[in-house]
PDB file of N, CA and C in Angstrom:
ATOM      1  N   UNK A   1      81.898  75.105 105.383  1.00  0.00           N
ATOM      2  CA  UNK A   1      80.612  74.506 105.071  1.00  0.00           C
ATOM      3  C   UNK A   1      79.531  75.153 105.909  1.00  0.00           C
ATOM      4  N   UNK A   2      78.305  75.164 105.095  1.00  0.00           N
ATOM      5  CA  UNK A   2      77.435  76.104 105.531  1.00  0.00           C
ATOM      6  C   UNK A   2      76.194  75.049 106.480  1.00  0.00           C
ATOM      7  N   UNK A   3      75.938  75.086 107.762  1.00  0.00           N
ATOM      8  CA  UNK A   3      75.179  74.714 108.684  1.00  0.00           C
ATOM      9  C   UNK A   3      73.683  74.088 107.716  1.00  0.00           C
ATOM     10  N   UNK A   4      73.147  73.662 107.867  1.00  0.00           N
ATOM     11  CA  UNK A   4      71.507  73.748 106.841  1.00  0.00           C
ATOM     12  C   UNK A   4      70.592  74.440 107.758  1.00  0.00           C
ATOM     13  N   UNK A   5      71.111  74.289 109.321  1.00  0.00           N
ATOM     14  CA  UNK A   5      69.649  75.572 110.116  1.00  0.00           C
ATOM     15  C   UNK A   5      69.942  76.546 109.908  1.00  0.00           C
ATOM     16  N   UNK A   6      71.824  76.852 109.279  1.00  0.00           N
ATOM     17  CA  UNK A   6      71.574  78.214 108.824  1.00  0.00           C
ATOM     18  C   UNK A   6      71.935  79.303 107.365  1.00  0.00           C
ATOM     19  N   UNK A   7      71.097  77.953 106.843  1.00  0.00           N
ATOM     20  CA  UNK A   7      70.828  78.466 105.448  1.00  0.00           C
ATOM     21  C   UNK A   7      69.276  78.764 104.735  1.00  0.00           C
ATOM     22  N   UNK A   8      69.227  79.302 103.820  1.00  0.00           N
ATOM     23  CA  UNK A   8      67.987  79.117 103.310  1.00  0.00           C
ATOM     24  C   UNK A   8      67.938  78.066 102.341  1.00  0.00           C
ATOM     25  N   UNK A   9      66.708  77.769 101.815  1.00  0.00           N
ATOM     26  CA  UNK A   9      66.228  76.376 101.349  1.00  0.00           C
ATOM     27  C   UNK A   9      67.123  75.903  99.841  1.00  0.00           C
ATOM     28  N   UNK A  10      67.684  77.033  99.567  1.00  0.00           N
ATOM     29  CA  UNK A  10      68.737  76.780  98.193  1.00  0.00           C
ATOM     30  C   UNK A  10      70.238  77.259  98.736  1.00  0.00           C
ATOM     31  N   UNK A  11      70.803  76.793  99.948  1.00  0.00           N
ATOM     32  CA  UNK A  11      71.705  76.899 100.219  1.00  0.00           C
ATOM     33  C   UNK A  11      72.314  77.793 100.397  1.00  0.00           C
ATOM     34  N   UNK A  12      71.598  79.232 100.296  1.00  0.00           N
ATOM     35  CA  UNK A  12      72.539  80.472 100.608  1.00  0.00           C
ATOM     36  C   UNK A  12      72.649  80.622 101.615  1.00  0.00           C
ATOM     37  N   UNK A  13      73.780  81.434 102.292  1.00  0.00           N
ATOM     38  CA  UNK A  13      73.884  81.701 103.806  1.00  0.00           C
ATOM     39  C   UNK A  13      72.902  82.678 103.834  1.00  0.00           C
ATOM     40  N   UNK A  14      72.405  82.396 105.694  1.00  0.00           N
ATOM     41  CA  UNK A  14      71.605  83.512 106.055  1.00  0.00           C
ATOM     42  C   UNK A  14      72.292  84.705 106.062  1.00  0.00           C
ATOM     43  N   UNK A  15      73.349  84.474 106.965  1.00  0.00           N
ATOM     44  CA  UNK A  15      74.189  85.211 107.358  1.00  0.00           C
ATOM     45  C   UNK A  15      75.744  86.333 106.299  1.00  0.00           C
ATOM     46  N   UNK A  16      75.544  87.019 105.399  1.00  0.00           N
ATOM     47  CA  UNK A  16      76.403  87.528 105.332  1.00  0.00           C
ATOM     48  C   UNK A  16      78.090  86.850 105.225  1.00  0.00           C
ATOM     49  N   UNK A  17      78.111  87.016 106.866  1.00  0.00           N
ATOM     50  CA  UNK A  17      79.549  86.743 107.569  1.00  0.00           C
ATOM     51  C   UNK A  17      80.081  85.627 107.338  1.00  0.00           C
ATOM     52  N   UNK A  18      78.535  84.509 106.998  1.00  0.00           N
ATOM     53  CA  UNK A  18      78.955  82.939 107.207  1.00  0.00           C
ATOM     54  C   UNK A  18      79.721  82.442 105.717  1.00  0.00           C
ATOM     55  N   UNK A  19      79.050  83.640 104.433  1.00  0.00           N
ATOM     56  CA  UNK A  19      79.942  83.140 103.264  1.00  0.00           C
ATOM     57  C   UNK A  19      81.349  84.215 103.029  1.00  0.00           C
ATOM     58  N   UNK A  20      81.570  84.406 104.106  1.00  0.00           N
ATOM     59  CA  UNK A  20      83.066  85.170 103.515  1.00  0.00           C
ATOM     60  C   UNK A  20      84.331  84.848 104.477  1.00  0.00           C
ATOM     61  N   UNK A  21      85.441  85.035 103.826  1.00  0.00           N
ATOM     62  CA  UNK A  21      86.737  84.225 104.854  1.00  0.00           C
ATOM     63  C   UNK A  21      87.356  84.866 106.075  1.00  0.00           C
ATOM     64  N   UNK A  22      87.902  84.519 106.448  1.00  0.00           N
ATOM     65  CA  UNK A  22      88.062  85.015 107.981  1.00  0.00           C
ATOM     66  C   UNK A  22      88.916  86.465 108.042  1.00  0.00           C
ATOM     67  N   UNK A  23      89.503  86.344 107.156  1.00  0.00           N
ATOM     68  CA  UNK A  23      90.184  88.397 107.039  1.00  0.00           C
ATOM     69  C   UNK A  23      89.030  89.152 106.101  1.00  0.00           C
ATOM     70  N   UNK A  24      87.515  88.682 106.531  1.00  0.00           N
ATOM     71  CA  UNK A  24      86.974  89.774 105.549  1.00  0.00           C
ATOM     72  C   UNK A  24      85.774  89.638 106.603  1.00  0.00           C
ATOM     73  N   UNK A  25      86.009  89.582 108.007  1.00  0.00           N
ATOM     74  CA  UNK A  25      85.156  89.443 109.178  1.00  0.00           C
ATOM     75  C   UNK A  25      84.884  91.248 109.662  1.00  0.00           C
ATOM     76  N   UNK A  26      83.851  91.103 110.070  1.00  0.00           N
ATOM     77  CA  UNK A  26      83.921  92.391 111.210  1.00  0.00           C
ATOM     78  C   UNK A  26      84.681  92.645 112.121  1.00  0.00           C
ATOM     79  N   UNK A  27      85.263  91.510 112.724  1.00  0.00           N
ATOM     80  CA  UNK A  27      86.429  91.840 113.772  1.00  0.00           C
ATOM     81  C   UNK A  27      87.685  92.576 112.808  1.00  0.00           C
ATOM     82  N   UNK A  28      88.031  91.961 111.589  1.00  0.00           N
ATOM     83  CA  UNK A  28      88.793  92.137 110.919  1.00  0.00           C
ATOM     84  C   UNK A  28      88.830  93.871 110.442  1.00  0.00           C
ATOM     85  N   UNK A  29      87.443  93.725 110.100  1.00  0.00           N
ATOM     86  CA  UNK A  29      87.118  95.391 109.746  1.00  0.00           C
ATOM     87  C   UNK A  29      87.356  96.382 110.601  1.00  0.00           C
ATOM     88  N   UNK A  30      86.922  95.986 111.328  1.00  0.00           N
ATOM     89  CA  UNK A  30      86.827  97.095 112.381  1.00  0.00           C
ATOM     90  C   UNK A  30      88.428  97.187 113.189  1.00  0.00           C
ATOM     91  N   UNK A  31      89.431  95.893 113.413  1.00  0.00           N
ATOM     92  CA  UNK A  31      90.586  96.408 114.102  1.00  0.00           C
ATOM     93  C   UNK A  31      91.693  96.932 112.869  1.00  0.00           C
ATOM     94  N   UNK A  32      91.318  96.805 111.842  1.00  0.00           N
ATOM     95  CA  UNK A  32      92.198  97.287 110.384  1.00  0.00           C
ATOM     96  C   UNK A  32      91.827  98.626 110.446  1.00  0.00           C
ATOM     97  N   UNK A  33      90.736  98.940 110.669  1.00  0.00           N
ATOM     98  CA  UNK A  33      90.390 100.559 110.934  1.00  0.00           C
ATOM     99  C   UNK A  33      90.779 101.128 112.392  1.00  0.00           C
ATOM    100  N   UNK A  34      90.944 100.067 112.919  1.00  0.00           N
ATOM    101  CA  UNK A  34      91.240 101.194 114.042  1.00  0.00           C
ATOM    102  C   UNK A  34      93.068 100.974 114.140  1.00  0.00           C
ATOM    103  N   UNK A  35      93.582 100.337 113.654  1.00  0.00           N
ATOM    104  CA  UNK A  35      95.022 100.207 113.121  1.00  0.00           C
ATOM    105  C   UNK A  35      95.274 101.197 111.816  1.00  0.00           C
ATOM    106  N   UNK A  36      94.502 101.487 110.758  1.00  0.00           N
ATOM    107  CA  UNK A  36      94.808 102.950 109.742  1.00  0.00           C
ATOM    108  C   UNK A  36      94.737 104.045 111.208  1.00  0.00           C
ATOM    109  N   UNK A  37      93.738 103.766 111.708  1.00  0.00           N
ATOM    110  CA  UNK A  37      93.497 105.497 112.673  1.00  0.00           C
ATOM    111  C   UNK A  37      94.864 106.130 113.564  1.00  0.00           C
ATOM    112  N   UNK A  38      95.002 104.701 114.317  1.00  0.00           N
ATOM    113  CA  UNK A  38      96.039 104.874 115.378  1.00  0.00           C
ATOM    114  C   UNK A  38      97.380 105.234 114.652  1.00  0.00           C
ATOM    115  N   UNK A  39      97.545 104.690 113.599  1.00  0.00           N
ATOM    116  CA  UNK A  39      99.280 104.437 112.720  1.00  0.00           C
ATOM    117  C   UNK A  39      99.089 105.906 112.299  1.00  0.00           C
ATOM    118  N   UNK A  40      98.282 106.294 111.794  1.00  0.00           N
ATOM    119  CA  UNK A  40      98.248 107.660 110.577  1.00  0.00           C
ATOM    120  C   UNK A  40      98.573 108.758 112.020  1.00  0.00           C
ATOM    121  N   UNK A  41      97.936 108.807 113.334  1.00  0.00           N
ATOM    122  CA  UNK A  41      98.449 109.676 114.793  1.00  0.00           C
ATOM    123  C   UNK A  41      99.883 109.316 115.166  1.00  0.00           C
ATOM    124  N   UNK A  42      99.899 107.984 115.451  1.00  0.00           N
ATOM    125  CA  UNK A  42     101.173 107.307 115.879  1.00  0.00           C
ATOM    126  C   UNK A  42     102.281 107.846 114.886  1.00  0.00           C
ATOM    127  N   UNK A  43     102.094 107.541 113.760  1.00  0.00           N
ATOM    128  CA  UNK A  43     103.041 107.784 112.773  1.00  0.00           C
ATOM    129  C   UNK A  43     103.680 109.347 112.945  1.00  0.00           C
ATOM    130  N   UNK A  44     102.681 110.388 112.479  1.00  0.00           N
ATOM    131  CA  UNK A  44     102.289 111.623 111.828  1.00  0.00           C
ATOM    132  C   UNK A  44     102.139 112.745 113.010  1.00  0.00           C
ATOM    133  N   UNK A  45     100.995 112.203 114.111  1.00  0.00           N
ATOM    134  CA  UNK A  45     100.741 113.608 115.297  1.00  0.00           C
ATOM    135  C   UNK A  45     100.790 114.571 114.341  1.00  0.00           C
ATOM    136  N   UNK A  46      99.545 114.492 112.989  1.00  0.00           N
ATOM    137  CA  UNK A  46      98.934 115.587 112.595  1.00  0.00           C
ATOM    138  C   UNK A  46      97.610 115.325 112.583  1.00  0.00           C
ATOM    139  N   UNK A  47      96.213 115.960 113.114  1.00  0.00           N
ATOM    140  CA  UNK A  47      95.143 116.206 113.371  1.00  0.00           C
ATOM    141  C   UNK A  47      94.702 116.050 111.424  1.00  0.00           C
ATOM    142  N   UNK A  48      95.380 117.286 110.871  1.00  0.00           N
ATOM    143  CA  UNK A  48      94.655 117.325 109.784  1.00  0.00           C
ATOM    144  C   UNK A  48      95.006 116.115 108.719  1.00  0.00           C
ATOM    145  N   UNK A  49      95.850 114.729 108.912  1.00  0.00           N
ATOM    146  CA  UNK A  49      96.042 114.339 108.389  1.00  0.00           C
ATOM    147  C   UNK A  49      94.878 112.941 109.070  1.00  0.00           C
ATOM    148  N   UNK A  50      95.010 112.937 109.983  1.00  0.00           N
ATOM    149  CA  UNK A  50      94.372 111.584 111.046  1.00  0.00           C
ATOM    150  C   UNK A  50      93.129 111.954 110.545  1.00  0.00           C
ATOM    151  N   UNK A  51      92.557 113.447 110.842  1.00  0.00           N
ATOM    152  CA  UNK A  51      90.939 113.610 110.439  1.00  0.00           C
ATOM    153  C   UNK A  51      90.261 112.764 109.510  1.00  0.00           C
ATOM    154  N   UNK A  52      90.939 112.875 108.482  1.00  0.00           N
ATOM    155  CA  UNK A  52      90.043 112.571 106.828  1.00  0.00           C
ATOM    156  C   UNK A  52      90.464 111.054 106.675  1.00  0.00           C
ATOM    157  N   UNK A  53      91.644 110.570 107.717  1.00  0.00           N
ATOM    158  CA  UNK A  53      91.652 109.039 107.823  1.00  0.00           C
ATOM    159  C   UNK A  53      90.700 108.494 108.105  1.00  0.00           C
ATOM    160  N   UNK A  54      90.078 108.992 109.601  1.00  0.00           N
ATOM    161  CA  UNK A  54      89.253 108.615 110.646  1.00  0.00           C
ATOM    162  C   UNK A  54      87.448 108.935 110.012  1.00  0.00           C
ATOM    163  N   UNK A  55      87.538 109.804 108.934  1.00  0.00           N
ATOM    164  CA  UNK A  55      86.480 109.802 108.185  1.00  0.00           C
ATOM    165  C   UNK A  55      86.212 108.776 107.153  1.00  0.00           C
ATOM    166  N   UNK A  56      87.419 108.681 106.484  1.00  0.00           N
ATOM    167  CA  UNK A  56      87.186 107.713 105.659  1.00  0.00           C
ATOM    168  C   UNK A  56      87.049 105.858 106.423  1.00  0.00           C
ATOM    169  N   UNK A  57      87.923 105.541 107.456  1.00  0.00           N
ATOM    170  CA  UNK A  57      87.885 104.553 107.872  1.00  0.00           C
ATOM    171  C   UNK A  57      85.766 104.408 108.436  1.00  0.00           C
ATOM    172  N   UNK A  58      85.350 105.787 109.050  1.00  0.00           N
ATOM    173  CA  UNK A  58      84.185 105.559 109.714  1.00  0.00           C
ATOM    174  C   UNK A  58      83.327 105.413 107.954  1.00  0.00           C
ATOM    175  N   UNK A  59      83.383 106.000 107.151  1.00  0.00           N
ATOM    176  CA  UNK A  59      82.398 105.447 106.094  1.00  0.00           C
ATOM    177  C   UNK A  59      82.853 103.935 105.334  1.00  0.00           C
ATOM    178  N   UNK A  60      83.324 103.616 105.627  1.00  0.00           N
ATOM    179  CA  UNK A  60      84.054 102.175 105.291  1.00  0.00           C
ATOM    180  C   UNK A  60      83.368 101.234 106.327  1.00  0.00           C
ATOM    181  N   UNK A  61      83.415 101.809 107.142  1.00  0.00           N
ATOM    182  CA  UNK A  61      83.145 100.489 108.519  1.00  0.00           C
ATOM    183  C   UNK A  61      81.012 100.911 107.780  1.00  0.00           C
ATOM    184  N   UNK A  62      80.663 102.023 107.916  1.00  0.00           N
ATOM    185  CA  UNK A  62      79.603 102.017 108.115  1.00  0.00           C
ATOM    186  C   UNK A  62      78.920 101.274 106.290  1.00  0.00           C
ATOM    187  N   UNK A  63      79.821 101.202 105.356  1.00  0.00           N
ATOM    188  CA  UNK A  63      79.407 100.718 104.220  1.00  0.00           C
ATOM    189  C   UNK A  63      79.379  99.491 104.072  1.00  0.00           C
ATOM    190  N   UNK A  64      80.730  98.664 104.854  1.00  0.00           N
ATOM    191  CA  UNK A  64      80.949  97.526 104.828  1.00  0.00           C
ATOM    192  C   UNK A  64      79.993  96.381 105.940  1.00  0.00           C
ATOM    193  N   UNK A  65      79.707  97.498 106.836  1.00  0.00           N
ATOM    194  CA  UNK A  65      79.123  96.780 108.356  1.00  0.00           C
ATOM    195  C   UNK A  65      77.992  97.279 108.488  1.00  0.00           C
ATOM    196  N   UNK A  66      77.269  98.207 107.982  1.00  0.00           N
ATOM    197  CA  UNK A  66      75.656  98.342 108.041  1.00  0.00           C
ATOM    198  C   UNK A  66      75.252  97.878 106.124  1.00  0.00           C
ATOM    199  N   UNK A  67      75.314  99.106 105.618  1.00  0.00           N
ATOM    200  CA  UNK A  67      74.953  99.008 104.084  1.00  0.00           C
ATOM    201  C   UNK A  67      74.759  97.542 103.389  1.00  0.00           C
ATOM    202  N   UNK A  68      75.798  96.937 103.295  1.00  0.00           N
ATOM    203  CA  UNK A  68      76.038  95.662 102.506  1.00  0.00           C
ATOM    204  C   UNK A  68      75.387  94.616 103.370  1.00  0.00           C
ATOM    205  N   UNK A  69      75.431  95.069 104.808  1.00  0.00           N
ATOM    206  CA  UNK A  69      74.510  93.323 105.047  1.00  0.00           C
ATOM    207  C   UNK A  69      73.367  93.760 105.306  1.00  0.00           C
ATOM    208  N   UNK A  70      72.528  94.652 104.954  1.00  0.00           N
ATOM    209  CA  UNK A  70      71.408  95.159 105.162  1.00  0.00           C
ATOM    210  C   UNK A  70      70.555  95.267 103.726  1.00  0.00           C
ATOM    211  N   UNK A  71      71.436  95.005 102.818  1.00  0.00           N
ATOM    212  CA  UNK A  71      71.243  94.774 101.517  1.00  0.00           C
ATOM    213  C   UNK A  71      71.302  93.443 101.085  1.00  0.00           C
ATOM    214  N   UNK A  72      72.241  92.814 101.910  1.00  0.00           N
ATOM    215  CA  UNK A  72      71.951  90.941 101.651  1.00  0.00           C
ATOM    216  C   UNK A  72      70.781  90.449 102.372  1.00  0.00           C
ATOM    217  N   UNK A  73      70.482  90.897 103.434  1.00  0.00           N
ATOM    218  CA  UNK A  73      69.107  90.815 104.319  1.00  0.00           C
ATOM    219  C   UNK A  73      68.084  90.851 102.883  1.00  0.00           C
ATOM    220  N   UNK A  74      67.702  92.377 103.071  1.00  0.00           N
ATOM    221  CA  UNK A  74      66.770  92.353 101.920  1.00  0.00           C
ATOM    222  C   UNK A  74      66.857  91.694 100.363  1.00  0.00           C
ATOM    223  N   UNK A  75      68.055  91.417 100.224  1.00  0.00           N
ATOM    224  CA  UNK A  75      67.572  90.310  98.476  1.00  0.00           C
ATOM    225  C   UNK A  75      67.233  89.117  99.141  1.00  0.00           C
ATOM    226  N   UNK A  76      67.973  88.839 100.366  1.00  0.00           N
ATOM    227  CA  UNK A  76      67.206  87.456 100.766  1.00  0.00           C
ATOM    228  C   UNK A  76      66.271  87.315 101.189  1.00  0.00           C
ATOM    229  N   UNK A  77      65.405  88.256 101.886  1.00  0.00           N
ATOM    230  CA  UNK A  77      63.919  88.273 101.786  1.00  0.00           C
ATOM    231  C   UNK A  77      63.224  88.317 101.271  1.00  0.00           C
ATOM    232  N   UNK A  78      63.605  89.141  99.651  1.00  0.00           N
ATOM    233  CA  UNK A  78      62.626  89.372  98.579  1.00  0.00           C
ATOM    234  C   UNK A  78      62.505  88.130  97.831  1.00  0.00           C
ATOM    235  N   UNK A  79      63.657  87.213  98.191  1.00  0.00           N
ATOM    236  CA  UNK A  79      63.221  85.741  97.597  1.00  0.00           C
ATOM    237  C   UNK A  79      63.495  85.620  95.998  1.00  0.00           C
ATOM    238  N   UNK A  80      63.349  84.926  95.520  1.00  0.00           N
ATOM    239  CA  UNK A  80      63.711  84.430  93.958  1.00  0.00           C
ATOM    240  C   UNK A  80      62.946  85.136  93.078  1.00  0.00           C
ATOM    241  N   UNK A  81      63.005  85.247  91.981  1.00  0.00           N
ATOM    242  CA  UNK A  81      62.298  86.285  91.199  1.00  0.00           C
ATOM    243  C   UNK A  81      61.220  85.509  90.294  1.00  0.00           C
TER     244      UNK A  81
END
């Protein structure tokens, strides 16, 4: 249940984080990526295989953890149509 100081006036969360479940958190994101990084070295101890992990995990974190709530920011500022 969503706080009312921290919602806006039609009940949406301010926050992103506050409408989604607890394995779809930033903590979540970010130690699942750094668990692909470590396993794919741990596993493998190949560079060229870890590389394009560690690329893909960093555009994931940066799509999921900048992009998308920086995009819920702004529809929720632009307000109702």
């Amino acid at each position: 249940m969503v706080r009312a100081d921290s919602a806006s006036e039609d009940g949406t969360p301010i926050s992103l984080w506050q409408s989604k479940p607890w394995w779809c958190q930033p903590w979540t994101i970010l130690l699942s990526g750094l668990m692909a990084i470590a396993g794919s070295w741990l596993l493998l101890h190949r560079w060229w295989i870890s590389a394009p992990v560690t690329l893909g995990v960093l555009l994931w974190w940066w799509l999921f953890l900048v992009v998308v709530p920086r995009a819920y920011q702004a529809e929720l500022q632009k307000g109702p149509n």
